[in-house]
C-alpha atoms as a PDB file:
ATOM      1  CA  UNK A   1     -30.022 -21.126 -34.909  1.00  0.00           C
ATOM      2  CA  UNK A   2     -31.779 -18.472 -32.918  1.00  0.00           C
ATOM      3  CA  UNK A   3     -30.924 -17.518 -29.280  1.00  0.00           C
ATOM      4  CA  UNK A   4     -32.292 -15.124 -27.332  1.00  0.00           C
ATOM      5  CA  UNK A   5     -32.401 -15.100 -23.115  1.00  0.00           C
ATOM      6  CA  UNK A   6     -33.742 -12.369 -20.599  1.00  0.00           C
ATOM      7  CA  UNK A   7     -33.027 -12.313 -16.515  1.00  0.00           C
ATOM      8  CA  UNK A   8     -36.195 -12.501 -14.704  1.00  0.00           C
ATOM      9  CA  UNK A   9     -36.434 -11.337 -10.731  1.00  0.00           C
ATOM     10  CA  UNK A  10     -38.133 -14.635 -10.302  1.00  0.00           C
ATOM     11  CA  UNK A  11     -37.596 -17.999  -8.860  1.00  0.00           C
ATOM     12  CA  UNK A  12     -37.956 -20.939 -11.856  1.00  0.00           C
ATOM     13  CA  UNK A  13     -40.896 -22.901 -10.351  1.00  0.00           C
ATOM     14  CA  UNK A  14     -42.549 -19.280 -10.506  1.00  0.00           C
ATOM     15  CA  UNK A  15     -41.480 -18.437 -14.187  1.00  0.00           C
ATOM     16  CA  UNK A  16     -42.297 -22.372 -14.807  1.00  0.00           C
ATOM     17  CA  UNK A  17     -45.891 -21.555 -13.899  1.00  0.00           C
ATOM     18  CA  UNK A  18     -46.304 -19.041 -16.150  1.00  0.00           C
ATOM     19  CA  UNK A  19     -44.757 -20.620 -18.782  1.00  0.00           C
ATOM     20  CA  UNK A  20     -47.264 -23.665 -18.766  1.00  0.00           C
ATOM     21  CA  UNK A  21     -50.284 -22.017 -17.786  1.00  0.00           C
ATOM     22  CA  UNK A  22     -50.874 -22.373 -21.964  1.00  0.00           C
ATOM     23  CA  UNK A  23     -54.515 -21.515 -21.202  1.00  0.00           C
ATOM     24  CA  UNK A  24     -53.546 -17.836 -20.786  1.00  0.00           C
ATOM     25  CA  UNK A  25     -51.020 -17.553 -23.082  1.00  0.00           C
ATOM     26  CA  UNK A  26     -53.829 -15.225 -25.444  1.00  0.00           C
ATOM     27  CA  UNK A  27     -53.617 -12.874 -22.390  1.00  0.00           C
ATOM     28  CA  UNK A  28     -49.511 -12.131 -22.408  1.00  0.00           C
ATOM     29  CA  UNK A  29     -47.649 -14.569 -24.920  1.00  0.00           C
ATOM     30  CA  UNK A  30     -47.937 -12.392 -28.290  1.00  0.00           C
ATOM     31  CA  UNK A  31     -45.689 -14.946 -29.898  1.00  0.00           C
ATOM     32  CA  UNK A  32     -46.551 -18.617 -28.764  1.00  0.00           C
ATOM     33  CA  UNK A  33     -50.694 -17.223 -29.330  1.00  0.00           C
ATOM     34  CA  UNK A  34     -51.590 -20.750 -28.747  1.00  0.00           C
ATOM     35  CA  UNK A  35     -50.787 -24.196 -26.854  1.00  0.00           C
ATOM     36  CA  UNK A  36     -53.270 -26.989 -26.788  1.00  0.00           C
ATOM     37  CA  UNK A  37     -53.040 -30.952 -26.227  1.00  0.00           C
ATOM     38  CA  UNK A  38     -51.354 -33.074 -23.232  1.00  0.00           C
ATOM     39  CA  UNK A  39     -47.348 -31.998 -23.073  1.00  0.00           C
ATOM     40  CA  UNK A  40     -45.555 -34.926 -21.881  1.00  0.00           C
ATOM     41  CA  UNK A  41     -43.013 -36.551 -23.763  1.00  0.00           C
ATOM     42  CA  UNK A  42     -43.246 -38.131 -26.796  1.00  0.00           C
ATOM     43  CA  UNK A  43     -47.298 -36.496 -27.336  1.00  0.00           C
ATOM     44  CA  UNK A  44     -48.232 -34.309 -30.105  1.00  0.00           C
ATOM     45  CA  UNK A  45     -49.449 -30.534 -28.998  1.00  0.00           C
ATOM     46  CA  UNK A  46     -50.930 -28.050 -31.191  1.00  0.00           C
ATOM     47  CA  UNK A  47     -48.963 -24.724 -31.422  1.00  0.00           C
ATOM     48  CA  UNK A  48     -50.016 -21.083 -33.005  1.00  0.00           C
ATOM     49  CA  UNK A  49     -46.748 -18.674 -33.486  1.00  0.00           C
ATOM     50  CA  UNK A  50     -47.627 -15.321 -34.966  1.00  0.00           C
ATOM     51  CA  UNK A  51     -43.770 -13.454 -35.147  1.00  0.00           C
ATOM     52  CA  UNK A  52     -44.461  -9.927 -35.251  1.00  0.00           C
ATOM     53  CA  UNK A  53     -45.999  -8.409 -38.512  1.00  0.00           C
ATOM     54  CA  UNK A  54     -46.536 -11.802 -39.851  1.00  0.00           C
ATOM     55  CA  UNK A  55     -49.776 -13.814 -40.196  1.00  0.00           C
ATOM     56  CA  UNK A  56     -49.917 -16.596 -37.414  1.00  0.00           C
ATOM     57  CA  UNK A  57     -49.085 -20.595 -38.328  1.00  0.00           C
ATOM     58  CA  UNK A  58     -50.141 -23.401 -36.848  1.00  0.00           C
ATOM     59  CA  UNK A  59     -48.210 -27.057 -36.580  1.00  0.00           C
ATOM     60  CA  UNK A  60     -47.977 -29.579 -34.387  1.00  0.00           C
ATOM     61  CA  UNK A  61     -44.714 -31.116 -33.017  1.00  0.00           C
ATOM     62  CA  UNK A  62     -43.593 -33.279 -30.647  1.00  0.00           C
ATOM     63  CA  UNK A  63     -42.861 -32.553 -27.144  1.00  0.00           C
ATOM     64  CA  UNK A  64     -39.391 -34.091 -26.752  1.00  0.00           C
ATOM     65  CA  UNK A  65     -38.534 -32.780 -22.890  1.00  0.00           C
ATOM     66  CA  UNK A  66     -40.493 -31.456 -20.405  1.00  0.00           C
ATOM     67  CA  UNK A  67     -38.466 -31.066 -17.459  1.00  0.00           C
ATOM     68  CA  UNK A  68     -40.245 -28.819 -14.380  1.00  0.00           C
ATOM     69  CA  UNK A  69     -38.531 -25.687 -13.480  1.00  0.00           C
ATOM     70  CA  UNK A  70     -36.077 -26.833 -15.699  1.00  0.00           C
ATOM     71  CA  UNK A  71     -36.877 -26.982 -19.318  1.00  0.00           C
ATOM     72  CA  UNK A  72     -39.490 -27.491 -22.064  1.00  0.00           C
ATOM     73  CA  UNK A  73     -38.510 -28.637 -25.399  1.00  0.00           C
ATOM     74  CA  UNK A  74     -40.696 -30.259 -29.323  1.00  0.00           C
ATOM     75  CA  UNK A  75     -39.973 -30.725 -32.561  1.00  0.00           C
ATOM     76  CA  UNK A  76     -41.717 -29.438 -35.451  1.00  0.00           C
ATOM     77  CA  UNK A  77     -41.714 -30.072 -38.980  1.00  0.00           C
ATOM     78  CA  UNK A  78     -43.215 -28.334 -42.302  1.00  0.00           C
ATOM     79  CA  UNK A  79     -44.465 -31.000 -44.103  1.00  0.00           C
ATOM     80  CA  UNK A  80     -42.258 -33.716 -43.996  1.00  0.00           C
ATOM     81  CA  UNK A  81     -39.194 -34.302 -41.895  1.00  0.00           C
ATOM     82  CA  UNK A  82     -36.312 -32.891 -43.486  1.00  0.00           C
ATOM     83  CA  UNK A  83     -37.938 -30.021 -45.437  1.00  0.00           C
ATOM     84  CA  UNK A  84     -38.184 -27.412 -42.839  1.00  0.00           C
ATOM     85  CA  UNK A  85     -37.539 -28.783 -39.035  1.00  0.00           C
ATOM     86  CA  UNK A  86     -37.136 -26.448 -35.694  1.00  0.00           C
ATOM     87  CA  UNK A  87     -35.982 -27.892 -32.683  1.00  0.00           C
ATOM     88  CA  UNK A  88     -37.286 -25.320 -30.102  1.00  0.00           C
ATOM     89  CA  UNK A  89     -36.559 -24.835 -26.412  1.00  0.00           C
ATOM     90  CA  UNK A  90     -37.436 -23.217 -23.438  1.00  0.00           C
ATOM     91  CA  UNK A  91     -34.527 -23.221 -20.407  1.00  0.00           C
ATOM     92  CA  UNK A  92     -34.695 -21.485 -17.093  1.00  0.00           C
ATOM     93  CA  UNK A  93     -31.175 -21.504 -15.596  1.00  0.00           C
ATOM     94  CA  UNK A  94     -30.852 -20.089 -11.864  1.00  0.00           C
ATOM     95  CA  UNK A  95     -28.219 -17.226 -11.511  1.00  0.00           C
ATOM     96  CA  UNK A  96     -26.454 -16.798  -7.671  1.00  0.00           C
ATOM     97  CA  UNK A  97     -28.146 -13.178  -7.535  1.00  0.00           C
ATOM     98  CA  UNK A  98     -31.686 -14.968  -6.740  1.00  0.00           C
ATOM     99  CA  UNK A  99     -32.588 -13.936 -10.699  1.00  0.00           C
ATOM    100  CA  UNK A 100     -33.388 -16.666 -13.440  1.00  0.00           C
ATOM    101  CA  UNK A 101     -32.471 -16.319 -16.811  1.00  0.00           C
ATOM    102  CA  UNK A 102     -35.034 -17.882 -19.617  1.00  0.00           C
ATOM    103  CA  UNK A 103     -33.036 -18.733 -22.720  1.00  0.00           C
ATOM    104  CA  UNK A 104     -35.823 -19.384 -25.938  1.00  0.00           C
ATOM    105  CA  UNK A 105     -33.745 -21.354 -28.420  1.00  0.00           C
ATOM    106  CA  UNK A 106     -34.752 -23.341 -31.755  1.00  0.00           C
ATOM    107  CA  UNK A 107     -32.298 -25.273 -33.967  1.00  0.00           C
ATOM    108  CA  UNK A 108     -33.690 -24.940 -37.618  1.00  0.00           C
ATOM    109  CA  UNK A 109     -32.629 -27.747 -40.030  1.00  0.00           C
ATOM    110  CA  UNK A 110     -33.904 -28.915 -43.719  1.00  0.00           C
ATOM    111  CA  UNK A 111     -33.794 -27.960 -47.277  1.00  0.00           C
ATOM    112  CA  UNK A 112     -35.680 -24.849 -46.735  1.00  0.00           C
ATOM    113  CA  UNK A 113     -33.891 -23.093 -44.536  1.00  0.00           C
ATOM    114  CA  UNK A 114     -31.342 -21.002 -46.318  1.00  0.00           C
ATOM    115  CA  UNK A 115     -34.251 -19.726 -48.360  1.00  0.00           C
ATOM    116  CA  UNK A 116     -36.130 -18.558 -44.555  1.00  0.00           C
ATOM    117  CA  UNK A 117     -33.053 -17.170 -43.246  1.00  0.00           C
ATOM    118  CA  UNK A 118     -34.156 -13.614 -43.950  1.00  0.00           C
ATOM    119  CA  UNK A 119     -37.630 -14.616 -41.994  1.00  0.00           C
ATOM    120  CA  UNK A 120     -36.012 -16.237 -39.050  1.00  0.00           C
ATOM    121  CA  UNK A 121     -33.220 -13.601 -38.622  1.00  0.00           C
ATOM    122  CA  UNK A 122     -35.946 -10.748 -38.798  1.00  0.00           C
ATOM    123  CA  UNK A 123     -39.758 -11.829 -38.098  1.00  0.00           C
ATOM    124  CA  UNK A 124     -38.878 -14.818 -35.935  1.00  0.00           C
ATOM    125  CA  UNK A 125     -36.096 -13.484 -33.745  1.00  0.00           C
ATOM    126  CA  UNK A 126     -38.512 -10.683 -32.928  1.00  0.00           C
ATOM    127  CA  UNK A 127     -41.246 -12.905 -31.921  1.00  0.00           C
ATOM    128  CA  UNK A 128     -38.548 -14.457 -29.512  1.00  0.00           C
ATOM    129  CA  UNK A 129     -37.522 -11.548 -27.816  1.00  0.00           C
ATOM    130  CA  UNK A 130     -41.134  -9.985 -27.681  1.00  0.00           C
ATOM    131  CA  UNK A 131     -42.289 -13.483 -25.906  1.00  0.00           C
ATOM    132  CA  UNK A 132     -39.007 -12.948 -23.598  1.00  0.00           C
ATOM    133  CA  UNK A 133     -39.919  -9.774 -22.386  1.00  0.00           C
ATOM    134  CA  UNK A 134     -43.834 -10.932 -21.775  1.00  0.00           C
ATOM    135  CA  UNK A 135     -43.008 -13.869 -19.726  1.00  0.00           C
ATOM    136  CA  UNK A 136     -40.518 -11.241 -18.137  1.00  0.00           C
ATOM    137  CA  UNK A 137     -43.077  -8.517 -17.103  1.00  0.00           C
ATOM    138  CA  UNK A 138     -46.165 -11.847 -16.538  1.00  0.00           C
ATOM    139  CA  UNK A 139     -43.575 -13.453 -14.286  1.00  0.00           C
ATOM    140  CA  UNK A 140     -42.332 -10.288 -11.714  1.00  0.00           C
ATOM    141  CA  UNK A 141     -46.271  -9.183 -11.393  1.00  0.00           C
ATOM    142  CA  UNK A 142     -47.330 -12.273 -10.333  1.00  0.00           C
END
């Protein structure tokens, strides 16, 4: 599993807004390079990640929450289910100091994944905290 959070000086529904505007997400987001389809629960989107120093991949999982303000959640798979799987989330909590804290999570489960744990610990952990710190700087300008 792979963690990562950052405190924003931002309310959620503002954060929220950046986070779904996917149409601009070329402009800050140099992790999640790409969102596309209808995100409601249950739909299929098409996603582009490109973790730092790593050529991008695209896949398409299934929106599984999608909570305003609150939080944003799919599931992917490589393949088949039960090869390579990554339960990823989004979750803005709100802290008493008037901050939020975004927490990026994914749950990675299959056959594959001891043999990416070198990947996930290195390329993909960066790509988390680089998208952290965009949605961090997009969300206090705005």
């Amino acid at each position: 599993m792979i963690q990562t959070s950052v405190r924003i000086q931002a309310t959620p529904e503002k954060i929220w807004n950046v986070l779904t505007d996917f149409a601009h997400y070329p402009e800050w987001n140099p992790f999640v390079t790409s969102l596309e389809g209808t995100v409601q629960t249950g739909k299929r989107i098409r996603v582009k990640l490109t973790p730092p120093g790593q050529k991008g991949m695209i896949f398409t999982p299934t929106v599984l929450c999608f909570d305003r303000n609150e939080r944003f959640e799919w599931i992917g798979h490589l393949f088949i289910p039960g090869l390579f799987d990554g339960r990823h989330r989004f979750e803005l909590k709100v802290n008493e100091d008037g901050t939020t804290t975004f927490i990026q999570s994914e749950q990675f489960r299959g056959i594959l994944v001891p043999f990416l744990k070198k990947m996930l610990n290195g390329p993909t952990r960066k790509g988390f905290e680089a998208m952290n710190e965009a949605l961090k700087v997009r969300a206090e300008q705005f």
